[in-house]
PDB file of N, CA and C in Angstrom:
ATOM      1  N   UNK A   1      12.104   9.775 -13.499  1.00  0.00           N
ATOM      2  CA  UNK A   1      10.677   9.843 -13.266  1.00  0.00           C
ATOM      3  C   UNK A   1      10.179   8.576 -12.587  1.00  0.00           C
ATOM      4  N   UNK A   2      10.675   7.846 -13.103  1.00  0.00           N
ATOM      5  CA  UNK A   2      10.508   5.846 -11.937  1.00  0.00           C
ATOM      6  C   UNK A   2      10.591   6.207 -10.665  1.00  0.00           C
ATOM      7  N   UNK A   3      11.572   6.285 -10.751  1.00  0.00           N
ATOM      8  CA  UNK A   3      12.294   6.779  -8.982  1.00  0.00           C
ATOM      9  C   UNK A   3      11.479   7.388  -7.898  1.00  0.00           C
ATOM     10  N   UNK A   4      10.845   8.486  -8.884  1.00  0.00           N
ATOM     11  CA  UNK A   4      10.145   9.436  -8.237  1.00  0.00           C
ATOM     12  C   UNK A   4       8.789   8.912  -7.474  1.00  0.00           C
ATOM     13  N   UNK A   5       7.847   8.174  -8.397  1.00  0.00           N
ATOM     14  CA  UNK A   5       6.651   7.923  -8.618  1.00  0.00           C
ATOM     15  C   UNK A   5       6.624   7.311  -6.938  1.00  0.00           C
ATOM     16  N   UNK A   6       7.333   6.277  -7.169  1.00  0.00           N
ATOM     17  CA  UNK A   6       7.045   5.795  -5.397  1.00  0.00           C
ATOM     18  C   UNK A   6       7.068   6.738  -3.728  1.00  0.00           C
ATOM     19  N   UNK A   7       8.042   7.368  -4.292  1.00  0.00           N
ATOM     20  CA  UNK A   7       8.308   8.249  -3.399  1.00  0.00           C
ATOM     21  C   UNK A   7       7.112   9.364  -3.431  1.00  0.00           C
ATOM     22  N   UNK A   8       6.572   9.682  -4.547  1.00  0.00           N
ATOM     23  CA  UNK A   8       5.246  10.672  -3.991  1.00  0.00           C
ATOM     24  C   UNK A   8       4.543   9.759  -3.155  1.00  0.00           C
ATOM     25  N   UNK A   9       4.058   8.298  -3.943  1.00  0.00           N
ATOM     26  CA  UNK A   9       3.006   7.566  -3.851  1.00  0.00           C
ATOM     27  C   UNK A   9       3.143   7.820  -1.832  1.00  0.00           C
ATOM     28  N   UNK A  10       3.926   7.368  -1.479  1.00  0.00           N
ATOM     29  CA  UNK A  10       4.396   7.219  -0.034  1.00  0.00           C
ATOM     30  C   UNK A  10       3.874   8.169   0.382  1.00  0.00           C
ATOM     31  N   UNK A  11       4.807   9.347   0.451  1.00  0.00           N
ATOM     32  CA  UNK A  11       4.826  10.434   0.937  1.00  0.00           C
ATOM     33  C   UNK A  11       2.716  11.254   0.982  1.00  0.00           C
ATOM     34  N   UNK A  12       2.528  11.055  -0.227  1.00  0.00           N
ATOM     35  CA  UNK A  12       0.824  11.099  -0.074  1.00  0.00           C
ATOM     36  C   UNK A  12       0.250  10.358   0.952  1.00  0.00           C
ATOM     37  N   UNK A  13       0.456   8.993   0.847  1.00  0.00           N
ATOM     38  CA  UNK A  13      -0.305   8.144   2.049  1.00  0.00           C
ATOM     39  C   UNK A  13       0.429   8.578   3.223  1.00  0.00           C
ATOM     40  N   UNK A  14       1.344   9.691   3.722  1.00  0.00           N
ATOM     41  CA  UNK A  14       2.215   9.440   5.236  1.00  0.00           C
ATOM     42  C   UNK A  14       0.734  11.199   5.308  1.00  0.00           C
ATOM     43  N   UNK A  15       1.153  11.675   4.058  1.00  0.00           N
ATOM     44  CA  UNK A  15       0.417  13.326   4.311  1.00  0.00           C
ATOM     45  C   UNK A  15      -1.152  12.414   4.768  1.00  0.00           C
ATOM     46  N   UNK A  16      -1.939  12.192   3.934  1.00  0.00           N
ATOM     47  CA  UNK A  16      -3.475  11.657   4.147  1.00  0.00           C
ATOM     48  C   UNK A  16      -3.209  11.304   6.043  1.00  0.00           C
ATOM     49  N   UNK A  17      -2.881  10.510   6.765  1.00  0.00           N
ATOM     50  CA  UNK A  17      -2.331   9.803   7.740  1.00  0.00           C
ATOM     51  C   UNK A  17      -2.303  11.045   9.126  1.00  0.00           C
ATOM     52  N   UNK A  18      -1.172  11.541   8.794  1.00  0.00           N
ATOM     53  CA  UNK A  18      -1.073  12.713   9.871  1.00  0.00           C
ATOM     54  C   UNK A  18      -1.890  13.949   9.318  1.00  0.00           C
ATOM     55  N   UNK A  19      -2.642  14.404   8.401  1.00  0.00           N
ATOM     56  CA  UNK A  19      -3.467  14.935   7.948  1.00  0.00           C
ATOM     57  C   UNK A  19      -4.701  14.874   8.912  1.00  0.00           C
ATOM     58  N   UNK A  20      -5.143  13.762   8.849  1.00  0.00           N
ATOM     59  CA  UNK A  20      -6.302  12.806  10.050  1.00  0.00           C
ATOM     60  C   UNK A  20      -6.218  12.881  11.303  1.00  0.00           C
ATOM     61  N   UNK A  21      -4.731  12.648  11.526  1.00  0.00           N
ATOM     62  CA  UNK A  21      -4.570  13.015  13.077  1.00  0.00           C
ATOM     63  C   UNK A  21      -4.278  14.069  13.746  1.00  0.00           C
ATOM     64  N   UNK A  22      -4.182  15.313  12.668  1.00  0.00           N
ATOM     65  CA  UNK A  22      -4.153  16.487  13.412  1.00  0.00           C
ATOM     66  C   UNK A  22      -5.557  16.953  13.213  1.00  0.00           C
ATOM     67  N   UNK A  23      -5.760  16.949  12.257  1.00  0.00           N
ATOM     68  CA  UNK A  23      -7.366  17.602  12.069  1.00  0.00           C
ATOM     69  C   UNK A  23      -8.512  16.795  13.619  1.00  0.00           C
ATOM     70  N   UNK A  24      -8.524  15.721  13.570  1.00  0.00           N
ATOM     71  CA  UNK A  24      -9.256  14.910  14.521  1.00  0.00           C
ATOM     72  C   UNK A  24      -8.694  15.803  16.068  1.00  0.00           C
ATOM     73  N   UNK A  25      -7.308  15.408  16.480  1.00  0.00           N
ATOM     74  CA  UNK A  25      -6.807  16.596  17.701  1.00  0.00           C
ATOM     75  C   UNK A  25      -7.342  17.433  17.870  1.00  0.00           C
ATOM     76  N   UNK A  26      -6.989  18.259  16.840  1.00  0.00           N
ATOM     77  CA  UNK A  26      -7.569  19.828  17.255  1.00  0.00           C
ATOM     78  C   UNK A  26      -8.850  19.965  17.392  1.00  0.00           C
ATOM     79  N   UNK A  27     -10.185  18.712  16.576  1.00  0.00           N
ATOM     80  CA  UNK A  27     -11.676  19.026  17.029  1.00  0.00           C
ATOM     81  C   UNK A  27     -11.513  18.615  18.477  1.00  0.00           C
ATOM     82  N   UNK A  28     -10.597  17.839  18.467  1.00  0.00           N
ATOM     83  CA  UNK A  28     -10.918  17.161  20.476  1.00  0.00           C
ATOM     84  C   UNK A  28     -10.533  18.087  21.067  1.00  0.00           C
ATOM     85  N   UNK A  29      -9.574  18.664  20.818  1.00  0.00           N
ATOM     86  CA  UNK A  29      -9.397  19.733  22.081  1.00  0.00           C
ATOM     87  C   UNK A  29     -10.263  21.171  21.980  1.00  0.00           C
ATOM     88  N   UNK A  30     -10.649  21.676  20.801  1.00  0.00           N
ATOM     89  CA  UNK A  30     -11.534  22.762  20.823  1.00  0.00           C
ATOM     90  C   UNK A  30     -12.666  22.443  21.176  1.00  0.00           C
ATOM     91  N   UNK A  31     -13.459  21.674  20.517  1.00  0.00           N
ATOM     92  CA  UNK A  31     -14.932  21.127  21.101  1.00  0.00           C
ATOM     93  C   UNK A  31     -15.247  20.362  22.201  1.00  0.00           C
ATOM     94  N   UNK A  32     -14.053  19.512  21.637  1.00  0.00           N
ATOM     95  CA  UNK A  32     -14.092  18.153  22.607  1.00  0.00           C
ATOM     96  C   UNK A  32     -15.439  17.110  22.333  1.00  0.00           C
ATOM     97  N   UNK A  33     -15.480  17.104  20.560  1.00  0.00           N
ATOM     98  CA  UNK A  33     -16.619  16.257  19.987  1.00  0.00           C
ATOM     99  C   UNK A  33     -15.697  16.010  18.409  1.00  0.00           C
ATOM    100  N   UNK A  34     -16.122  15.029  18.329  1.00  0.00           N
ATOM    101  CA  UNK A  34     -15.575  14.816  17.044  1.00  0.00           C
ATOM    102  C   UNK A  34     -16.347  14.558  15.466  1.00  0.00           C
ATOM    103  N   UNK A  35     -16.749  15.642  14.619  1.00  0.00           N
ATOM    104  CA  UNK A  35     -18.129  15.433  14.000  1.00  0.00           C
ATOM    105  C   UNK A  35     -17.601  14.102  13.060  1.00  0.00           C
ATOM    106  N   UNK A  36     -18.655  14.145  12.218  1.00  0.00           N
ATOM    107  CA  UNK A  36     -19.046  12.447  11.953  1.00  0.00           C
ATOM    108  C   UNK A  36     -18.274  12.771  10.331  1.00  0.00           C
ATOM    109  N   UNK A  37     -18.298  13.671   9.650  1.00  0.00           N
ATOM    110  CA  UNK A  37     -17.974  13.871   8.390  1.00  0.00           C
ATOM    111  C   UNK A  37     -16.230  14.166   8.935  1.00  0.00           C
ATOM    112  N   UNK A  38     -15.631  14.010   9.647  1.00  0.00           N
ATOM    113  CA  UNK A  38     -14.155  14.455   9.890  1.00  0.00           C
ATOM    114  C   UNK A  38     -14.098  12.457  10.131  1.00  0.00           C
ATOM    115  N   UNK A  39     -14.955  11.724  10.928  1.00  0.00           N
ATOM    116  CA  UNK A  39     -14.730  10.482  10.835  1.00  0.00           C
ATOM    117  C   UNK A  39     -14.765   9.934   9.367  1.00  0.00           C
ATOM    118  N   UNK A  40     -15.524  10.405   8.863  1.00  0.00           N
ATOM    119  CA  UNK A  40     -15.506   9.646   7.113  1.00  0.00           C
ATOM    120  C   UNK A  40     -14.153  10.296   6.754  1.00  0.00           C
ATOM    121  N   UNK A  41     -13.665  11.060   6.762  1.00  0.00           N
ATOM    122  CA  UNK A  41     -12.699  11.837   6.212  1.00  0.00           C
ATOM    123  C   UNK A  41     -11.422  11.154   6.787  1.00  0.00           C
ATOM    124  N   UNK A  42     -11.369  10.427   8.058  1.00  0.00           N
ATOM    125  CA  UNK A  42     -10.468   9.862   8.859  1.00  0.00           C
ATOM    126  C   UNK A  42     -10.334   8.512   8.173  1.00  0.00           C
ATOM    127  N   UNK A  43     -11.576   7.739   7.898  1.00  0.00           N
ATOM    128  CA  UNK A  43     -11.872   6.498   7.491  1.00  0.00           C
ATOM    129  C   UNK A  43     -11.146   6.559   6.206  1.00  0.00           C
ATOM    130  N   UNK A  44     -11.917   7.309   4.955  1.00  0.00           N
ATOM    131  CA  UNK A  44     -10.998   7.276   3.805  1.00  0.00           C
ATOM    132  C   UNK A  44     -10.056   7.445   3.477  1.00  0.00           C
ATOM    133  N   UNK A  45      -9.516   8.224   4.779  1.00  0.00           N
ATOM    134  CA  UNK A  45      -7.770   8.175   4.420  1.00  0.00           C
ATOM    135  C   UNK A  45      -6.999   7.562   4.693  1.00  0.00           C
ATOM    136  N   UNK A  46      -7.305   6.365   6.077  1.00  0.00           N
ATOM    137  CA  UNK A  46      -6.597   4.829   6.376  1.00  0.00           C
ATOM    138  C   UNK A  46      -6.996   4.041   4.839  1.00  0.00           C
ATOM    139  N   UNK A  47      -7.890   4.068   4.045  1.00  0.00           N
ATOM    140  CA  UNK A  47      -8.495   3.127   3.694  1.00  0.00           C
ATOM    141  C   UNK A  47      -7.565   3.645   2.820  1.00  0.00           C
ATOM    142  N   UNK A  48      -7.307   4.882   2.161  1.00  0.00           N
ATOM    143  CA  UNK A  48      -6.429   4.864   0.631  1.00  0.00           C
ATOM    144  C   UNK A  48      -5.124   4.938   1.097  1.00  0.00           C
ATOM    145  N   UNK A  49      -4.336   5.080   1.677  1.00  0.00           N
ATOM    146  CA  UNK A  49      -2.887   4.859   2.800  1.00  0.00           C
ATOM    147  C   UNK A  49      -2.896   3.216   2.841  1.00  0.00           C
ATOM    148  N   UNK A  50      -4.142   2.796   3.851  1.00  0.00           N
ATOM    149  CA  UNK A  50      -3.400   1.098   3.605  1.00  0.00           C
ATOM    150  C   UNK A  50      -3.179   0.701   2.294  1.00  0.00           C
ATOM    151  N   UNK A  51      -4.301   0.912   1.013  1.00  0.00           N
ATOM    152  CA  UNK A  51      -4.062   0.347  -0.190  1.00  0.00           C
ATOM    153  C   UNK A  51      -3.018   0.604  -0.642  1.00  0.00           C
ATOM    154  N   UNK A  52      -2.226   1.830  -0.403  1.00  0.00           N
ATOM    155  CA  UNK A  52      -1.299   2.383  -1.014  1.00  0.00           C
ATOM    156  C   UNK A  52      -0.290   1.354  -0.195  1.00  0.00           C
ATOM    157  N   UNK A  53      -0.143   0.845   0.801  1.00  0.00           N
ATOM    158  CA  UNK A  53       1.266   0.371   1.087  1.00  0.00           C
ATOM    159  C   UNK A  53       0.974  -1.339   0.938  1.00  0.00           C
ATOM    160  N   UNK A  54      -0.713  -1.880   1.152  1.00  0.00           N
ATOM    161  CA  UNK A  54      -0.672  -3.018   0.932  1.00  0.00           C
ATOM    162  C   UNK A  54      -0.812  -3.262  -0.364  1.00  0.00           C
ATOM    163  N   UNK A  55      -0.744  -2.560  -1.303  1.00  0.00           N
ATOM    164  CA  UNK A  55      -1.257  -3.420  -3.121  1.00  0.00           C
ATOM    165  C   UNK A  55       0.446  -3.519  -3.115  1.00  0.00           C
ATOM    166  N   UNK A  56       1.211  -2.453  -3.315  1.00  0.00           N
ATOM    167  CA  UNK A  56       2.543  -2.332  -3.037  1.00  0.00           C
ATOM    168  C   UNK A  56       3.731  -3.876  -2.539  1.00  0.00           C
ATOM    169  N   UNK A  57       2.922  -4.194  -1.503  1.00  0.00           N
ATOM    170  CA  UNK A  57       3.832  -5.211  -0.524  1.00  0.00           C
ATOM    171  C   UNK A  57       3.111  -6.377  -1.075  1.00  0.00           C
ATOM    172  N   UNK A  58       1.606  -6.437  -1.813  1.00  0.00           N
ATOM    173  CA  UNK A  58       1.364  -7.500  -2.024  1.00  0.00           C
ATOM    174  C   UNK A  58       1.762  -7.675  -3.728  1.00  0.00           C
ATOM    175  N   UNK A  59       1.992  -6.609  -4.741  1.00  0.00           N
ATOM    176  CA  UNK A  59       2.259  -6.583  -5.685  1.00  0.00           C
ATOM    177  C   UNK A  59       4.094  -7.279  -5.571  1.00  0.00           C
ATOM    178  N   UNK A  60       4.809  -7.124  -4.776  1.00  0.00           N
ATOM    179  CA  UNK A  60       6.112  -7.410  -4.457  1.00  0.00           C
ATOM    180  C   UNK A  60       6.178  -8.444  -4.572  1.00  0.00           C
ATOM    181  N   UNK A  61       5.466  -9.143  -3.197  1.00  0.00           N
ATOM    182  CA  UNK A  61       4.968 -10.806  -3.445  1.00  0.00           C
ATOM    183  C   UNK A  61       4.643 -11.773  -4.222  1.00  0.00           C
ATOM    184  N   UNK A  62       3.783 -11.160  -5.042  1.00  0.00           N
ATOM    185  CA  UNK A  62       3.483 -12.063  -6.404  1.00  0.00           C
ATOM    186  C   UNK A  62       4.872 -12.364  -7.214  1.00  0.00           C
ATOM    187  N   UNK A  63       5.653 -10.857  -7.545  1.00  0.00           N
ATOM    188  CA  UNK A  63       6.343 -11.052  -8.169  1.00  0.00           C
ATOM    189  C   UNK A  63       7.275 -11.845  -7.883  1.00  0.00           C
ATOM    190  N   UNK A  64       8.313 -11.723  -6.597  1.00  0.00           N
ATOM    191  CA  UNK A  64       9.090 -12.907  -6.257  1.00  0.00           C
ATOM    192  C   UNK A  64       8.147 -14.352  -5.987  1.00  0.00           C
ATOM    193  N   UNK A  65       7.238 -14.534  -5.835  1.00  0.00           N
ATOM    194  CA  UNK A  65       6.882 -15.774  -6.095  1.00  0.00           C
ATOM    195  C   UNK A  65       7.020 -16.458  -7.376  1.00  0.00           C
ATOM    196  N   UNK A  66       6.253 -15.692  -8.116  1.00  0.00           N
ATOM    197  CA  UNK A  66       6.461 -16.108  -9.917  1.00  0.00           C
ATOM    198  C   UNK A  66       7.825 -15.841 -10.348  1.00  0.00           C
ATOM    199  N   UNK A  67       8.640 -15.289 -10.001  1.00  0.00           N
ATOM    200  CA  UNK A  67       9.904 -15.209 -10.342  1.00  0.00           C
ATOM    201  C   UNK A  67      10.939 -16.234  -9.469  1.00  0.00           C
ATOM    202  N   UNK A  68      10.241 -16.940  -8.998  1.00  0.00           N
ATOM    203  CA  UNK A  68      10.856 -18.244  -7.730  1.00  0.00           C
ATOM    204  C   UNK A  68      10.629 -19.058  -8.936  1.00  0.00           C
ATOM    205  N   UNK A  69       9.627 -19.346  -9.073  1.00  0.00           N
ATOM    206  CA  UNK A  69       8.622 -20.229  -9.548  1.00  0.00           C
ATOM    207  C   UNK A  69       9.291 -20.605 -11.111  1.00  0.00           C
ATOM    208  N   UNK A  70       9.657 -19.742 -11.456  1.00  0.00           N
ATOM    209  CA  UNK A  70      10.265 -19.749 -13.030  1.00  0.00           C
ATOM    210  C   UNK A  70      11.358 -19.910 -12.940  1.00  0.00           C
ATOM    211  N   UNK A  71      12.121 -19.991 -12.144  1.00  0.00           N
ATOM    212  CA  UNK A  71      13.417 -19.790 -12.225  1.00  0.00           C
ATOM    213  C   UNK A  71      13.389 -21.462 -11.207  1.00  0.00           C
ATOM    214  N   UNK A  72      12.972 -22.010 -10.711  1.00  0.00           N
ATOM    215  CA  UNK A  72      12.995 -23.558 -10.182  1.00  0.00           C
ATOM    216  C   UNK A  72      11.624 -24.656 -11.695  1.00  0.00           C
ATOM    217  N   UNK A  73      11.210 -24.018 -12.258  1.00  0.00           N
ATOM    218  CA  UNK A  73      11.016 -24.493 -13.282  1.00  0.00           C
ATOM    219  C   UNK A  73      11.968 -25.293 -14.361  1.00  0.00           C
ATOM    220  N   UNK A  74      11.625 -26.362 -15.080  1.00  0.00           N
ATOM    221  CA  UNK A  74      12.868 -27.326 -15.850  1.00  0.00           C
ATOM    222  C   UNK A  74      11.912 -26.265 -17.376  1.00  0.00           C
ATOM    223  N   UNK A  75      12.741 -26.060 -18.331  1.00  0.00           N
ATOM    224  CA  UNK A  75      12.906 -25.568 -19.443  1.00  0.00           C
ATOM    225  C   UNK A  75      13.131 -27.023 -20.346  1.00  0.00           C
ATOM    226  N   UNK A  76      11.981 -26.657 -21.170  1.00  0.00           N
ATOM    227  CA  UNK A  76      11.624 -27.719 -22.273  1.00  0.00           C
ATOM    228  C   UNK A  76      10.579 -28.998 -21.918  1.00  0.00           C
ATOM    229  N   UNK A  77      10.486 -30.065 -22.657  1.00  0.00           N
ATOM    230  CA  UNK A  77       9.595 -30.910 -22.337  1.00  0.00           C
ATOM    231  C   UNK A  77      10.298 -32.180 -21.315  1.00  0.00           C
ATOM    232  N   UNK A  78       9.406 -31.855 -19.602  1.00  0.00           N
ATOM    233  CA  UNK A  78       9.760 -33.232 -18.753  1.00  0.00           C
ATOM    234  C   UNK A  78       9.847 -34.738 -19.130  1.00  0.00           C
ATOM    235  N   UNK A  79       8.871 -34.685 -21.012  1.00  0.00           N
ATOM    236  CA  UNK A  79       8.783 -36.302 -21.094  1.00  0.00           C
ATOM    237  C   UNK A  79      10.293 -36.572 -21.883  1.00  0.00           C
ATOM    238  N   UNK A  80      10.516 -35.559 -22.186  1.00  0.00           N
ATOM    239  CA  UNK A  80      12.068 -36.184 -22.870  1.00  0.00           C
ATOM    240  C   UNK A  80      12.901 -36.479 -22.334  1.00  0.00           C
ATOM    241  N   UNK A  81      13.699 -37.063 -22.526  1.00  0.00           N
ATOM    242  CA  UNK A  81      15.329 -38.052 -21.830  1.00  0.00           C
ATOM    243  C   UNK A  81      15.954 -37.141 -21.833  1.00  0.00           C
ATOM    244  N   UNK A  82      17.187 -36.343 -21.108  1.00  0.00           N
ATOM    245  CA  UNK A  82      17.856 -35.971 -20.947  1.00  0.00           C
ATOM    246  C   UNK A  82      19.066 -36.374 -22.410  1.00  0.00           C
ATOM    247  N   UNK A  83      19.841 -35.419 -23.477  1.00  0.00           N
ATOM    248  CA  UNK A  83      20.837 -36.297 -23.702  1.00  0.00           C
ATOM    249  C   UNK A  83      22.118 -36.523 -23.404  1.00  0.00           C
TER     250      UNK A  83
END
């Protein structure tokens, strides 16, 4: 079930994405106008697609940082002497 979770997560933000860009196409070529509620509809779906891949890449980041960070860390107290 781990495994899985990312792989929808993705696969949702790739559907939202080309979802937008066919729907938007086909008003351009039938009308050849693009109404304003298909732009909100275009807008919110970059907007939940980027979050989906940037919380992701920035959630990654933190972690190897703090996991740098701890792992070049000295364990125990710096004022003591070595024995």
């Amino acid at each position: 079930m781990r495994h899985f979770y990312p792989v929808f997560q993705y696969a949702c933000a790739l559907l939202l994405i080309l979802s937008s860009i066919v729907l938007v196409s086909y008003q351009v070529f039938t009308i050849s106008n693009v109404a304003s509620g298909l732009l909100m509809y275009v807008a919110q779906a970059f907007l939940l697609a980027g979050s989906i891949f940037g919380l992701d890449y920035y959630v990654k980041q933190i972690n190897l940082k703090l996991n740098g960070y701890l792992k070049n860390t000295p364990k125990g107290n710096p004022e003591q002497q070595p024995s």
